[in-house]
N, C-alpha and C. Protein backbone atom coordinates (compact mmCIF):
# COMPACT_ATOMS: atom_id res chain seq x y z
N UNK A 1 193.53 27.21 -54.65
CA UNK A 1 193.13 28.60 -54.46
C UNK A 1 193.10 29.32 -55.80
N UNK A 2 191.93 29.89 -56.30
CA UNK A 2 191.82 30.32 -57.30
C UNK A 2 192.49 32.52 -57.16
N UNK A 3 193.18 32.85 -58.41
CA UNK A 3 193.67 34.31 -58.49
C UNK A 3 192.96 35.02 -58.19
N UNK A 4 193.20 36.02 -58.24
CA UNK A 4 191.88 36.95 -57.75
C UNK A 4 191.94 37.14 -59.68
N UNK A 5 192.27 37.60 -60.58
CA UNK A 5 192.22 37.90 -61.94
C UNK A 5 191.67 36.68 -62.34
N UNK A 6 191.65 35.19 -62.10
CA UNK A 6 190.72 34.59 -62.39
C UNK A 6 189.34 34.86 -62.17
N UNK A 7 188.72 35.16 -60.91
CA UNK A 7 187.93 35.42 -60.40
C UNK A 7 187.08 37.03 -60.94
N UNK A 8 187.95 37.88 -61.31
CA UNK A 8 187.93 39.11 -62.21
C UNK A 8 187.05 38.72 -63.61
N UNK A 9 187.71 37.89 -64.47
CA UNK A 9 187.38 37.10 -65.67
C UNK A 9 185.70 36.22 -65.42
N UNK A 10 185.85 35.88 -64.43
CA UNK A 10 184.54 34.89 -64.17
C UNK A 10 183.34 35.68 -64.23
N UNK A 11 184.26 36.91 -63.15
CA UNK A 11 182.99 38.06 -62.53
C UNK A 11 182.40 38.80 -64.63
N UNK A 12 183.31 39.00 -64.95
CA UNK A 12 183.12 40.28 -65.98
C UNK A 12 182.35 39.24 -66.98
N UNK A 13 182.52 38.21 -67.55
CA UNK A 13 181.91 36.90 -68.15
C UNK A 13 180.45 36.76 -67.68
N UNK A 14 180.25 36.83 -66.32
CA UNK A 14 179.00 36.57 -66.01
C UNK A 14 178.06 37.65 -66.08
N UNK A 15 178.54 38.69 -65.82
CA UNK A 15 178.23 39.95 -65.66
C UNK A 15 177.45 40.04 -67.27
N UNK A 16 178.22 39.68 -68.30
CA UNK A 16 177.57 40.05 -69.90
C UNK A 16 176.90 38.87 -69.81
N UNK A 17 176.84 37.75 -69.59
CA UNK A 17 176.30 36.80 -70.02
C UNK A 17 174.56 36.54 -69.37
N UNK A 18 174.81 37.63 -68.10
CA UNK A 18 173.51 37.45 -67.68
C UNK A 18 172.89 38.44 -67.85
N UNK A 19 173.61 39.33 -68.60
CA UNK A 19 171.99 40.46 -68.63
C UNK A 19 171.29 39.62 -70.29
N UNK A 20 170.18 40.64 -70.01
CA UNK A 20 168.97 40.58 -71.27
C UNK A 20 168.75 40.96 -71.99
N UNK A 21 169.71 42.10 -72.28
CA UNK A 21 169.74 43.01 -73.62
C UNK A 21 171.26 42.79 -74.03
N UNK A 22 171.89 44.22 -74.86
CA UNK A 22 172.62 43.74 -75.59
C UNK A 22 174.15 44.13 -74.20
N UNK A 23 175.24 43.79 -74.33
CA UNK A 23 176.53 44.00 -73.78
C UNK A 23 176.96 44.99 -74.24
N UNK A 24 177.85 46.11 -73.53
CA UNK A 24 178.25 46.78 -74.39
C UNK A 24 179.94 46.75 -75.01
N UNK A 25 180.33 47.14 -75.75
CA UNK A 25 181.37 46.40 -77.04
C UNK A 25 182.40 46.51 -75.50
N UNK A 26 182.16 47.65 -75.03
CA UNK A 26 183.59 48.16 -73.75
C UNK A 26 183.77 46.89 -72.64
N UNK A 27 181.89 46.49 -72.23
CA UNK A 27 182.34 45.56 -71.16
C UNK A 27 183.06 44.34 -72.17
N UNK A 28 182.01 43.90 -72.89
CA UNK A 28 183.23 42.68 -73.72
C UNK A 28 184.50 43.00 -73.61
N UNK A 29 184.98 44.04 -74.21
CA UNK A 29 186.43 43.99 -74.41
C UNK A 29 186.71 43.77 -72.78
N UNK A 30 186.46 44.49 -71.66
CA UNK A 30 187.33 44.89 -70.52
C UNK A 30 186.92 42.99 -69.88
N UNK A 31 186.02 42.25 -70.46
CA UNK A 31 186.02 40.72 -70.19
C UNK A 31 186.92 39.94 -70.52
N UNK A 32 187.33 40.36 -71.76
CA UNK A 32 188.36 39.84 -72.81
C UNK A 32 189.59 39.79 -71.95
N UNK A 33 189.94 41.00 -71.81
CA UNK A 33 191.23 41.41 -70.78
C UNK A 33 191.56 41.20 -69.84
N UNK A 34 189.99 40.78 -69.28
CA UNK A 34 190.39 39.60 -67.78
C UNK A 34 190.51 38.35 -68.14
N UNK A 35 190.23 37.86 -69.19
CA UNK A 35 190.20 36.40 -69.39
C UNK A 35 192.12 36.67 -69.30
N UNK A 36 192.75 37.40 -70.20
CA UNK A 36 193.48 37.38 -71.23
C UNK A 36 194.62 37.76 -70.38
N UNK A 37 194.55 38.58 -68.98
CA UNK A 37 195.33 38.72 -67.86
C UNK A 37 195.28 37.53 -66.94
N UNK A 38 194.50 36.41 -66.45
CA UNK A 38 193.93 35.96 -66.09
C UNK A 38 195.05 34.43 -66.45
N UNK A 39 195.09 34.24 -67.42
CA UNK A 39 195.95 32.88 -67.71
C UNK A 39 197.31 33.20 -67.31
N UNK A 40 198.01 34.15 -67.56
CA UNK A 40 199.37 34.32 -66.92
C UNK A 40 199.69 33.88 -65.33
N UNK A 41 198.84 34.03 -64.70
CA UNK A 41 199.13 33.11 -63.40
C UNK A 41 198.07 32.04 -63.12
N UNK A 42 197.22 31.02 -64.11
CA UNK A 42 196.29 30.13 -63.96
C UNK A 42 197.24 28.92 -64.28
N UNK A 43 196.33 28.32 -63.10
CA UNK A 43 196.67 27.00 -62.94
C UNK A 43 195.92 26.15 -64.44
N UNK A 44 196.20 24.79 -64.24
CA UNK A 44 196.06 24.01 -65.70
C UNK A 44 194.20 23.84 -65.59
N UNK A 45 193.68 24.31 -64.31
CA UNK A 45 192.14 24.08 -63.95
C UNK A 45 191.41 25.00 -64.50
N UNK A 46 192.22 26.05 -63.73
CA UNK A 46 191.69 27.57 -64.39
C UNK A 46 191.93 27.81 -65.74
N UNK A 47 193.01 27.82 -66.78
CA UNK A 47 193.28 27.61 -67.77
C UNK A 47 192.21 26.94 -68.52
N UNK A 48 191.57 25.74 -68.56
CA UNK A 48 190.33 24.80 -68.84
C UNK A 48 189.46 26.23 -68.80
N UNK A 49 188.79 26.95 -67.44
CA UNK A 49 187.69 27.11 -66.90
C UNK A 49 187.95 28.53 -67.88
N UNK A 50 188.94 29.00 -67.90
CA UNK A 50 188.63 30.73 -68.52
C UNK A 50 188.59 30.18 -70.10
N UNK A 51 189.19 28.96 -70.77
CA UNK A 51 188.84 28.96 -72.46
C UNK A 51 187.20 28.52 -72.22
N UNK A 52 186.41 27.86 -71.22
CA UNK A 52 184.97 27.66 -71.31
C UNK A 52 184.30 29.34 -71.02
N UNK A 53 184.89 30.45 -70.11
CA UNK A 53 184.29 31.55 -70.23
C UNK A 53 184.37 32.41 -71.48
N UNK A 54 186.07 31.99 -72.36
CA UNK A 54 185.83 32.75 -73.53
C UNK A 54 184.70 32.14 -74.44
N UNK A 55 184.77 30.72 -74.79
CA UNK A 55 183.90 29.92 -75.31
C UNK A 55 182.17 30.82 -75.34
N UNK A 56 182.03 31.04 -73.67
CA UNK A 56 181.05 31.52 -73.44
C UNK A 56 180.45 33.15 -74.27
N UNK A 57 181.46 34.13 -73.93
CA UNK A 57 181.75 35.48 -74.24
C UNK A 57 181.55 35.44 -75.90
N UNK A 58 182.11 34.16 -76.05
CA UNK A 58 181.96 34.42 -78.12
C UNK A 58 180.27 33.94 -78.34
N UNK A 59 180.15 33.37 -77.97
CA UNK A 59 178.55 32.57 -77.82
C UNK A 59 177.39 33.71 -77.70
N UNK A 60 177.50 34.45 -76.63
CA UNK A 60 177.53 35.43 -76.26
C UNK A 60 177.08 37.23 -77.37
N UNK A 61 178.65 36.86 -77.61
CA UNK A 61 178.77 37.78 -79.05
C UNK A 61 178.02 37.67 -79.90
N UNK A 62 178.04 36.22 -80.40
CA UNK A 62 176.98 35.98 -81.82
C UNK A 62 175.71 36.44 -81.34
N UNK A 63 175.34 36.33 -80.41
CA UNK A 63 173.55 36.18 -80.60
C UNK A 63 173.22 37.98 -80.32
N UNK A 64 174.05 38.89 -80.42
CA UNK A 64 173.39 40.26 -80.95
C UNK A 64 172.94 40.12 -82.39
C-alpha cells in the first residue's frame, strides 16, 4: 500500500513534468517537499520510485 505523501510527490512530479511550458519555481519547490516529506514513511520501493521522480524534477529543471 502506497502513503498518501507518496502519492502527493508522484501527483506534484507529474503535474510539472507534463505541462508544455515553463513550471513555476513555487510548484517545483512545493514538488520538492513532497518528494522530501514523502521518504520519511516510504517503503524501500517507494524510496527507489521518489529518487526516479526527483531524478525526473531535475531533468525537468534543466531544460528551461
Amino acid at each position: 500500500m502506497q502513503n498518501n505523501l507518496f502519492q502527493q510527490a508522484k501527483s506534484a512530479v507529474s503535474n510539472i513534468t507534463n505541462r508544455n511550458g515553463e513550471a513555476r519555481e513555487k510548484n517545483i519547490q512545493t514538488a520538492k517537499n513532497c518528494i522530501n516529506s514523502a521518504r520519511a514513511n516510504a517503503s524501500q520501493e517507494e524510496q527507489a520510485q521518489l529518487q526516479q521522480l526527483e531524478s525526473e524534477l531535475e531533468r525537468h529543471q534543466g531544460l528551461k
